[in-house]
PDB file of N, CA and C in Angstrom:
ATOM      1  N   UNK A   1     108.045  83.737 110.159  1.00  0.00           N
ATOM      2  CA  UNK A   1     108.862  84.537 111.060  1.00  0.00           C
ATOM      3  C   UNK A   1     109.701  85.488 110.208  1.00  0.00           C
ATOM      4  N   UNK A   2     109.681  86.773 110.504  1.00  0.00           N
ATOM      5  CA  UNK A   2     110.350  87.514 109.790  1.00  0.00           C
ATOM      6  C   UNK A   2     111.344  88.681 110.862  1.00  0.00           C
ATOM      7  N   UNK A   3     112.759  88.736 110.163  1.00  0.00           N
ATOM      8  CA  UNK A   3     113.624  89.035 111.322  1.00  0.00           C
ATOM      9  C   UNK A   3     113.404  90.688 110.968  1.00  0.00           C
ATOM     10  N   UNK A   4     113.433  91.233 112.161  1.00  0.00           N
ATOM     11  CA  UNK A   4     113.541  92.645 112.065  1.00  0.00           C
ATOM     12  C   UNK A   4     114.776  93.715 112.736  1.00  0.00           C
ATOM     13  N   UNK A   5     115.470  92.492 113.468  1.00  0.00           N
ATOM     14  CA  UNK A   5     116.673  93.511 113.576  1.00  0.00           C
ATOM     15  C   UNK A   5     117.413  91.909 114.304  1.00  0.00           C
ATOM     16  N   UNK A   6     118.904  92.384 114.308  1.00  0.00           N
ATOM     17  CA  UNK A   6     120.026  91.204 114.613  1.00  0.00           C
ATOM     18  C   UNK A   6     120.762  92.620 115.566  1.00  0.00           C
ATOM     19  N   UNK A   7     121.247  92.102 116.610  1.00  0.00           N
ATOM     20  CA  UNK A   7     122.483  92.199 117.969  1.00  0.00           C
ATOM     21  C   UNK A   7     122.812  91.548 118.195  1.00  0.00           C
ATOM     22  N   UNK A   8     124.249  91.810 119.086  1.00  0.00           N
ATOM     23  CA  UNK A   8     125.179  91.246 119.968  1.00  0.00           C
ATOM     24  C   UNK A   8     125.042  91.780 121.013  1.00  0.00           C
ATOM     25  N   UNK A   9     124.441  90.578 122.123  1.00  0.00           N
ATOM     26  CA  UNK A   9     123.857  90.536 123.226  1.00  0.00           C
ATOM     27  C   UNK A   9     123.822  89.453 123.979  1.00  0.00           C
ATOM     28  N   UNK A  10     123.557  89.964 125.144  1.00  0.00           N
ATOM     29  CA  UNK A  10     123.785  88.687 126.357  1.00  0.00           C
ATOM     30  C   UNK A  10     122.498  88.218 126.322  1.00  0.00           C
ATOM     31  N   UNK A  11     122.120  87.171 125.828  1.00  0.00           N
ATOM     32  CA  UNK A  11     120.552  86.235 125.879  1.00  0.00           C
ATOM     33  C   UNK A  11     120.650  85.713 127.245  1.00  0.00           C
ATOM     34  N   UNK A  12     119.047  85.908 127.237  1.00  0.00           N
ATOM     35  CA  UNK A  12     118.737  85.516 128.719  1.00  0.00           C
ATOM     36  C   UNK A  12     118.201  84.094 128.524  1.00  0.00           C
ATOM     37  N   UNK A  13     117.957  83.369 127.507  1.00  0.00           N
ATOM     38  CA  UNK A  13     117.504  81.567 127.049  1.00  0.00           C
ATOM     39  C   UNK A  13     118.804  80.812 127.433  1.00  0.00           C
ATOM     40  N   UNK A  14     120.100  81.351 126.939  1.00  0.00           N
ATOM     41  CA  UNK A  14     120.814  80.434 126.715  1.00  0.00           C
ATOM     42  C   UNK A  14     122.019  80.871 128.024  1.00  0.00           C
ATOM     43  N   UNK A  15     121.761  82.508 127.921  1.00  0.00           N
ATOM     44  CA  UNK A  15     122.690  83.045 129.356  1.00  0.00           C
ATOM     45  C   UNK A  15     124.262  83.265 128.613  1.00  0.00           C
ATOM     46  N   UNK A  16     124.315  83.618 127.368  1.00  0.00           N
ATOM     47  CA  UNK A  16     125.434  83.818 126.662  1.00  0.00           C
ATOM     48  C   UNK A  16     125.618  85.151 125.618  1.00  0.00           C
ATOM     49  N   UNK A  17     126.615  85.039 125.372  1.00  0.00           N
ATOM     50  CA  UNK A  17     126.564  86.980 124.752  1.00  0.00           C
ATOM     51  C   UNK A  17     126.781  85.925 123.335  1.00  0.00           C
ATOM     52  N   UNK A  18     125.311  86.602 122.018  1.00  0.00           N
ATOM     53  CA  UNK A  18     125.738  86.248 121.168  1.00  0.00           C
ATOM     54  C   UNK A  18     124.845  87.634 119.981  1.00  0.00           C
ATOM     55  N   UNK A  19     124.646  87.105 119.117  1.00  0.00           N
ATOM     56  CA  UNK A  19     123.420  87.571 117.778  1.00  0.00           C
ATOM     57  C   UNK A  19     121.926  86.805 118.136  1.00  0.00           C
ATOM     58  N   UNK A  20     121.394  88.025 119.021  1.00  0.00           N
ATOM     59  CA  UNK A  20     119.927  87.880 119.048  1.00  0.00           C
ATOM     60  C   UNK A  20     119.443  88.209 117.814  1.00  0.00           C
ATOM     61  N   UNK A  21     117.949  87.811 117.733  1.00  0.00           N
ATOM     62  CA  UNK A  21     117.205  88.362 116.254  1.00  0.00           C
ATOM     63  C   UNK A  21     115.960  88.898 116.960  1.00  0.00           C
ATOM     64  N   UNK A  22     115.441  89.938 116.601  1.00  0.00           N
ATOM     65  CA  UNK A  22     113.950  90.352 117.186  1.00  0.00           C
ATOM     66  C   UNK A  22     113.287  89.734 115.615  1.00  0.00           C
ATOM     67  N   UNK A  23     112.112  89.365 115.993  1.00  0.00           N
ATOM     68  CA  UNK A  23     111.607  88.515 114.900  1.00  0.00           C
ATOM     69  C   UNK A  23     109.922  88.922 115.167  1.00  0.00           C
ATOM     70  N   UNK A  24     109.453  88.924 113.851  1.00  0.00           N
ATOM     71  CA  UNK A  24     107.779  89.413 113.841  1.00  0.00           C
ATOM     72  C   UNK A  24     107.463  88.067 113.341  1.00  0.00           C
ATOM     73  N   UNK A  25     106.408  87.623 113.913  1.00  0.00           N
ATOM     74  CA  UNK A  25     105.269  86.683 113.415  1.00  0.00           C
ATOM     75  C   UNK A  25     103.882  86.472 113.713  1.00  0.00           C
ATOM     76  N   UNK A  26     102.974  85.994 113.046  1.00  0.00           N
ATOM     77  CA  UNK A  26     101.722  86.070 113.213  1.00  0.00           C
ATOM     78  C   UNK A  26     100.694  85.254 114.121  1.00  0.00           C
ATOM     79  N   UNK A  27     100.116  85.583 115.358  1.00  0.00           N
ATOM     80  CA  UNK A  27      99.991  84.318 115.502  1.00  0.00           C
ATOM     81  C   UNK A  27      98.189  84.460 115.707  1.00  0.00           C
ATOM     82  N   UNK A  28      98.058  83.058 116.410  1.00  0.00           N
ATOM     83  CA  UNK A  28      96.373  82.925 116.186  1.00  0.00           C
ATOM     84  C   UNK A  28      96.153  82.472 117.918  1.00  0.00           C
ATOM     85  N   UNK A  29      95.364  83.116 118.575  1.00  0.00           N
ATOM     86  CA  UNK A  29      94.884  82.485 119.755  1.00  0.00           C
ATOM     87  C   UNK A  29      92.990  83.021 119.724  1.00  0.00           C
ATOM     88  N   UNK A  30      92.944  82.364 120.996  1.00  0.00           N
ATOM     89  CA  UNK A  30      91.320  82.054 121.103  1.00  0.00           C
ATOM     90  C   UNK A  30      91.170  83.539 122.297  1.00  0.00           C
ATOM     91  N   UNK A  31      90.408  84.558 122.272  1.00  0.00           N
ATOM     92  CA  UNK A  31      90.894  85.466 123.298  1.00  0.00           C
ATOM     93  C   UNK A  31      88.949  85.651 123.615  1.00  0.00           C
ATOM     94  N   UNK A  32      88.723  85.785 124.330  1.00  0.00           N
ATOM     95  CA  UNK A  32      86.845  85.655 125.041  1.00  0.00           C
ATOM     96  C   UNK A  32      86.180  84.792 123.697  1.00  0.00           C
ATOM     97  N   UNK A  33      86.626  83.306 123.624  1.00  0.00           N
ATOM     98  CA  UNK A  33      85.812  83.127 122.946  1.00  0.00           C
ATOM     99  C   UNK A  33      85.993  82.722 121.666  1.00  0.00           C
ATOM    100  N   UNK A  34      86.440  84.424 121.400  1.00  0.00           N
ATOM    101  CA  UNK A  34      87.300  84.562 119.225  1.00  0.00           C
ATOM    102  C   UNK A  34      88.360  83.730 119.210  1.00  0.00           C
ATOM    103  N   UNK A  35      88.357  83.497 117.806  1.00  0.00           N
ATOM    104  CA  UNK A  35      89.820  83.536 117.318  1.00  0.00           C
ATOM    105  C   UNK A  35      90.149  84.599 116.856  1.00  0.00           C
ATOM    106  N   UNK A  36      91.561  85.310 117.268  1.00  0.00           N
ATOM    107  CA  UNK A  36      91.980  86.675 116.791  1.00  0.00           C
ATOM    108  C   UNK A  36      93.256  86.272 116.381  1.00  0.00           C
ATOM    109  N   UNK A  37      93.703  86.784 115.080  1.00  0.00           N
ATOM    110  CA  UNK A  37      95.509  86.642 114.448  1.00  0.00           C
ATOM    111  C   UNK A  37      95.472  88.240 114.348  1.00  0.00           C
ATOM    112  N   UNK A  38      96.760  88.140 115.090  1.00  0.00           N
ATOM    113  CA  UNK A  38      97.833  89.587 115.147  1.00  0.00           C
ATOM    114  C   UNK A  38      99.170  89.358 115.450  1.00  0.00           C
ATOM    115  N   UNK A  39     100.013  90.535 114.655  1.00  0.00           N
ATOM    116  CA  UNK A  39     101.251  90.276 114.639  1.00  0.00           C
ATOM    117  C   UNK A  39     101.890  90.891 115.905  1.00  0.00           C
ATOM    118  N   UNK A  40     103.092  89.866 116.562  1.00  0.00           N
ATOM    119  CA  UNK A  40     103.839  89.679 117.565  1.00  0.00           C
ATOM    120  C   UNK A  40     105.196  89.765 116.917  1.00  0.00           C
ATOM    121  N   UNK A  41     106.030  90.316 118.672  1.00  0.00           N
ATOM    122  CA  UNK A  41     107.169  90.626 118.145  1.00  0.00           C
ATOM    123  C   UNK A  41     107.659  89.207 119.451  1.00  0.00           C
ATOM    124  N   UNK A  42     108.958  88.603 118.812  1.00  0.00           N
ATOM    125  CA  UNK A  42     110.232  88.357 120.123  1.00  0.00           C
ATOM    126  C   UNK A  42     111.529  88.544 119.678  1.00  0.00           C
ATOM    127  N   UNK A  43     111.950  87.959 120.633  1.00  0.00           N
ATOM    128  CA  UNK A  43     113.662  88.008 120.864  1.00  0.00           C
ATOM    129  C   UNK A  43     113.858  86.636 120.682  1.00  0.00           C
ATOM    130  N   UNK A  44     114.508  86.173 119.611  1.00  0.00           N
ATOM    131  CA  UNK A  44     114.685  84.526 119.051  1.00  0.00           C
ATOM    132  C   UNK A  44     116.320  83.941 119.593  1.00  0.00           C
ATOM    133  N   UNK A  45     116.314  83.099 119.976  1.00  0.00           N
ATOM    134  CA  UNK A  45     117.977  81.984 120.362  1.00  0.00           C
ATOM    135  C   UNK A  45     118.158  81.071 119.433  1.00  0.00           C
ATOM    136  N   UNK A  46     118.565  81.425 118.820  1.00  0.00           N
ATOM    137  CA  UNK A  46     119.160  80.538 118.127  1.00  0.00           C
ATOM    138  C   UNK A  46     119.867  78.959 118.376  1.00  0.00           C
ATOM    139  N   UNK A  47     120.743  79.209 119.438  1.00  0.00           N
ATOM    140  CA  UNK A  47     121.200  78.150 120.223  1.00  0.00           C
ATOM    141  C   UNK A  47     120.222  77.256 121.310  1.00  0.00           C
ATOM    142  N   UNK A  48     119.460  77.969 121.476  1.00  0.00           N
ATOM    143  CA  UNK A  48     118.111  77.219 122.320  1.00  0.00           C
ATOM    144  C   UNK A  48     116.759  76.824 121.468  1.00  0.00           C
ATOM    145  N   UNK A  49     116.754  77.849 120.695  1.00  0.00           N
ATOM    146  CA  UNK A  49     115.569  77.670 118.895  1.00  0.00           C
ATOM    147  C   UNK A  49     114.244  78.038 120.071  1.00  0.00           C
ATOM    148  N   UNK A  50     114.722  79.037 121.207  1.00  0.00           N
ATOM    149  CA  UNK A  50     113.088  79.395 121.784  1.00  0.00           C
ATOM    150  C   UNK A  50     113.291  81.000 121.431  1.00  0.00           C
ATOM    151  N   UNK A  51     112.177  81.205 122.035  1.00  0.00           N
ATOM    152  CA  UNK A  51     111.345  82.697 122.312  1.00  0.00           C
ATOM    153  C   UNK A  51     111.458  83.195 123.318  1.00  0.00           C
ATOM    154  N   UNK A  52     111.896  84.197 123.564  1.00  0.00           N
ATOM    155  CA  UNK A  52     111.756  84.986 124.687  1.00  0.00           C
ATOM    156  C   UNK A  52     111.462  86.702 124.533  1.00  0.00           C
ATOM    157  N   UNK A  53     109.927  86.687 125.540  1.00  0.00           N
ATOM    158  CA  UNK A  53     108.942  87.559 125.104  1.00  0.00           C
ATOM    159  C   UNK A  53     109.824  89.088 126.202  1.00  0.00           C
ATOM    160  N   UNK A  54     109.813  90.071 126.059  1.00  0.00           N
ATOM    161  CA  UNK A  54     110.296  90.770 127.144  1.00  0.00           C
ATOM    162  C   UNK A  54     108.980  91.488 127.913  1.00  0.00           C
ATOM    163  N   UNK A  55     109.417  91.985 128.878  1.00  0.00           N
ATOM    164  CA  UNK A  55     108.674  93.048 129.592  1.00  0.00           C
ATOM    165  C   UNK A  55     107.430  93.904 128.347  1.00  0.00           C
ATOM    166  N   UNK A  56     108.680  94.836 128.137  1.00  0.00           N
ATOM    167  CA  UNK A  56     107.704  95.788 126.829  1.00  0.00           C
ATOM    168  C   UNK A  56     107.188  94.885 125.295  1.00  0.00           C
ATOM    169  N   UNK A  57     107.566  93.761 125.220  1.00  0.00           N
ATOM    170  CA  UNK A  57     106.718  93.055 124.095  1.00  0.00           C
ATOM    171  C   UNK A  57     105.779  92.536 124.568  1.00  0.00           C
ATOM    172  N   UNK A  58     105.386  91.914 125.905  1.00  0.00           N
ATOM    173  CA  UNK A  58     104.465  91.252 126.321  1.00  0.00           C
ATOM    174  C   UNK A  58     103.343  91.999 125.979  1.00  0.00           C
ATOM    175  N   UNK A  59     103.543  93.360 126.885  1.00  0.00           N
ATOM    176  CA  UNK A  59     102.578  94.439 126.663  1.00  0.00           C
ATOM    177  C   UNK A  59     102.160  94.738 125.381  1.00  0.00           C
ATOM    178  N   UNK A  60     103.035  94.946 124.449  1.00  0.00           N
ATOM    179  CA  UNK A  60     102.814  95.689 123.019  1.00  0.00           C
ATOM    180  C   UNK A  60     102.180  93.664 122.613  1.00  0.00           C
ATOM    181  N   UNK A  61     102.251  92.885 122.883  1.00  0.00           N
ATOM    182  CA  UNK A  61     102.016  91.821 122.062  1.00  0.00           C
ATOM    183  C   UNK A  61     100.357  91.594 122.964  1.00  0.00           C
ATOM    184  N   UNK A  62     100.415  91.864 123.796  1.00  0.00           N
ATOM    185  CA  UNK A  62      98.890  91.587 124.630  1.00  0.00           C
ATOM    186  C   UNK A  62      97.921  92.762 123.895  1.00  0.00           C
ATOM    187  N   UNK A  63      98.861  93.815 123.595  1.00  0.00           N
ATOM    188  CA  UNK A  63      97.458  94.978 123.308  1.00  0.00           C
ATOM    189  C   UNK A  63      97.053  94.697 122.039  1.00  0.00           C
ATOM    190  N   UNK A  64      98.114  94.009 120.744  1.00  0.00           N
ATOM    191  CA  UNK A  64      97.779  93.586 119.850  1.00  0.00           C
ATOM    192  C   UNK A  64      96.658  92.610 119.672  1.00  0.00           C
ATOM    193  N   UNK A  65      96.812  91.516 120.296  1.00  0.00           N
ATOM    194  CA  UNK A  65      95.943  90.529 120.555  1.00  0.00           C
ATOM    195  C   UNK A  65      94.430  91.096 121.022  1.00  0.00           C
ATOM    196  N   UNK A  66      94.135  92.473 122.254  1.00  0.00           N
ATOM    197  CA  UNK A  66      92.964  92.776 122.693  1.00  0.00           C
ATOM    198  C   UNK A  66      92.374  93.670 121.175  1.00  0.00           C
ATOM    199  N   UNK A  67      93.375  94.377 120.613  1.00  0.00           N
ATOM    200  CA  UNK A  67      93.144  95.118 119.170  1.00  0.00           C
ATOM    201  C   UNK A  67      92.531  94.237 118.093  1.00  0.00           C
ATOM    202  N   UNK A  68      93.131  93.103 118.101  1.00  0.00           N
ATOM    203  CA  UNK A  68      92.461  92.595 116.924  1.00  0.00           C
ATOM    204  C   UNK A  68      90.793  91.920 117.425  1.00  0.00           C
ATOM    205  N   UNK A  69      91.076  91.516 118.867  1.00  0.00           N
ATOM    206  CA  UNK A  69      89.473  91.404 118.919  1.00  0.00           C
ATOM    207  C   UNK A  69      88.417  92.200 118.879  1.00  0.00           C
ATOM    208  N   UNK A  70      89.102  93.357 119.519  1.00  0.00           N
ATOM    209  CA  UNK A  70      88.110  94.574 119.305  1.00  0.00           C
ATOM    210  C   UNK A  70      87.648  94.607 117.938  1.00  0.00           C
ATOM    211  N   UNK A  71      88.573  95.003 116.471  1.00  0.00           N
ATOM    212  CA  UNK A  71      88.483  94.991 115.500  1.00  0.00           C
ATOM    213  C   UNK A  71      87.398  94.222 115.147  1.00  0.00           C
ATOM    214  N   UNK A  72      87.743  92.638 115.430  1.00  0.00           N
ATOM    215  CA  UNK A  72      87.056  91.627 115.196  1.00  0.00           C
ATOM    216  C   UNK A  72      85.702  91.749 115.589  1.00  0.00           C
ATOM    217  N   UNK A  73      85.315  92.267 116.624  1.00  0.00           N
ATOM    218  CA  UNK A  73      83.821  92.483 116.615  1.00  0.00           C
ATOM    219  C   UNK A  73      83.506  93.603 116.218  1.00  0.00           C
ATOM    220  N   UNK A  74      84.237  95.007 115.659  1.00  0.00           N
ATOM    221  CA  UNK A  74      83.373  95.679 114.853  1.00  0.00           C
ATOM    222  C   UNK A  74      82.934  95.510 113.831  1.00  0.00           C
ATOM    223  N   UNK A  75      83.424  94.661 112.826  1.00  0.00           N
ATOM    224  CA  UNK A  75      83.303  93.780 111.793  1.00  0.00           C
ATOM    225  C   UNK A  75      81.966  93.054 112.248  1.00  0.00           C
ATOM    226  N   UNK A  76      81.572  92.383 112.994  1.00  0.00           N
ATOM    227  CA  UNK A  76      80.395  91.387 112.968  1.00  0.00           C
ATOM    228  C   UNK A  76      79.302  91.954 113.102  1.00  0.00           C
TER     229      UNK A  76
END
């Protein structure tokens, strides 16, 4: 997990105004089939130790995931 930016903000995990972290990490899922690893972004709690994906990361984290499969089968 690697942090890419820190605020003071009202988290929606814990429902409190504190220092969010947007955080990049890599992950691995099974997507038609493949296994595809691509990097994802969230919004980390510290006080809860979860994830919370937003609106516009879901998207930017779903197209990543369809990108690397694509990739993945031009390669084969």
């Amino acid at each position: 997990m690697k942090i890419l930016k820190s605020e003071k903000k009202f988290c929606l995990l814990c429902m409190e105004e504190h220092v969010v972290e947007t955080v990049e990490m890599t992950e691995h899922e099974i997507f038609k089939g493949e296994e595809v690893s691509f990097t994802s972004h969230y919004e980390y709690c510290y006080s809860t130790g979860d994830f919370l994906e937003t609106e516009e990361m879901f998207r930017a984290n779903n197209f990543a995931m369809k990108e690397a499969y694509r990739e993945k089968l031009e390669r084969s």
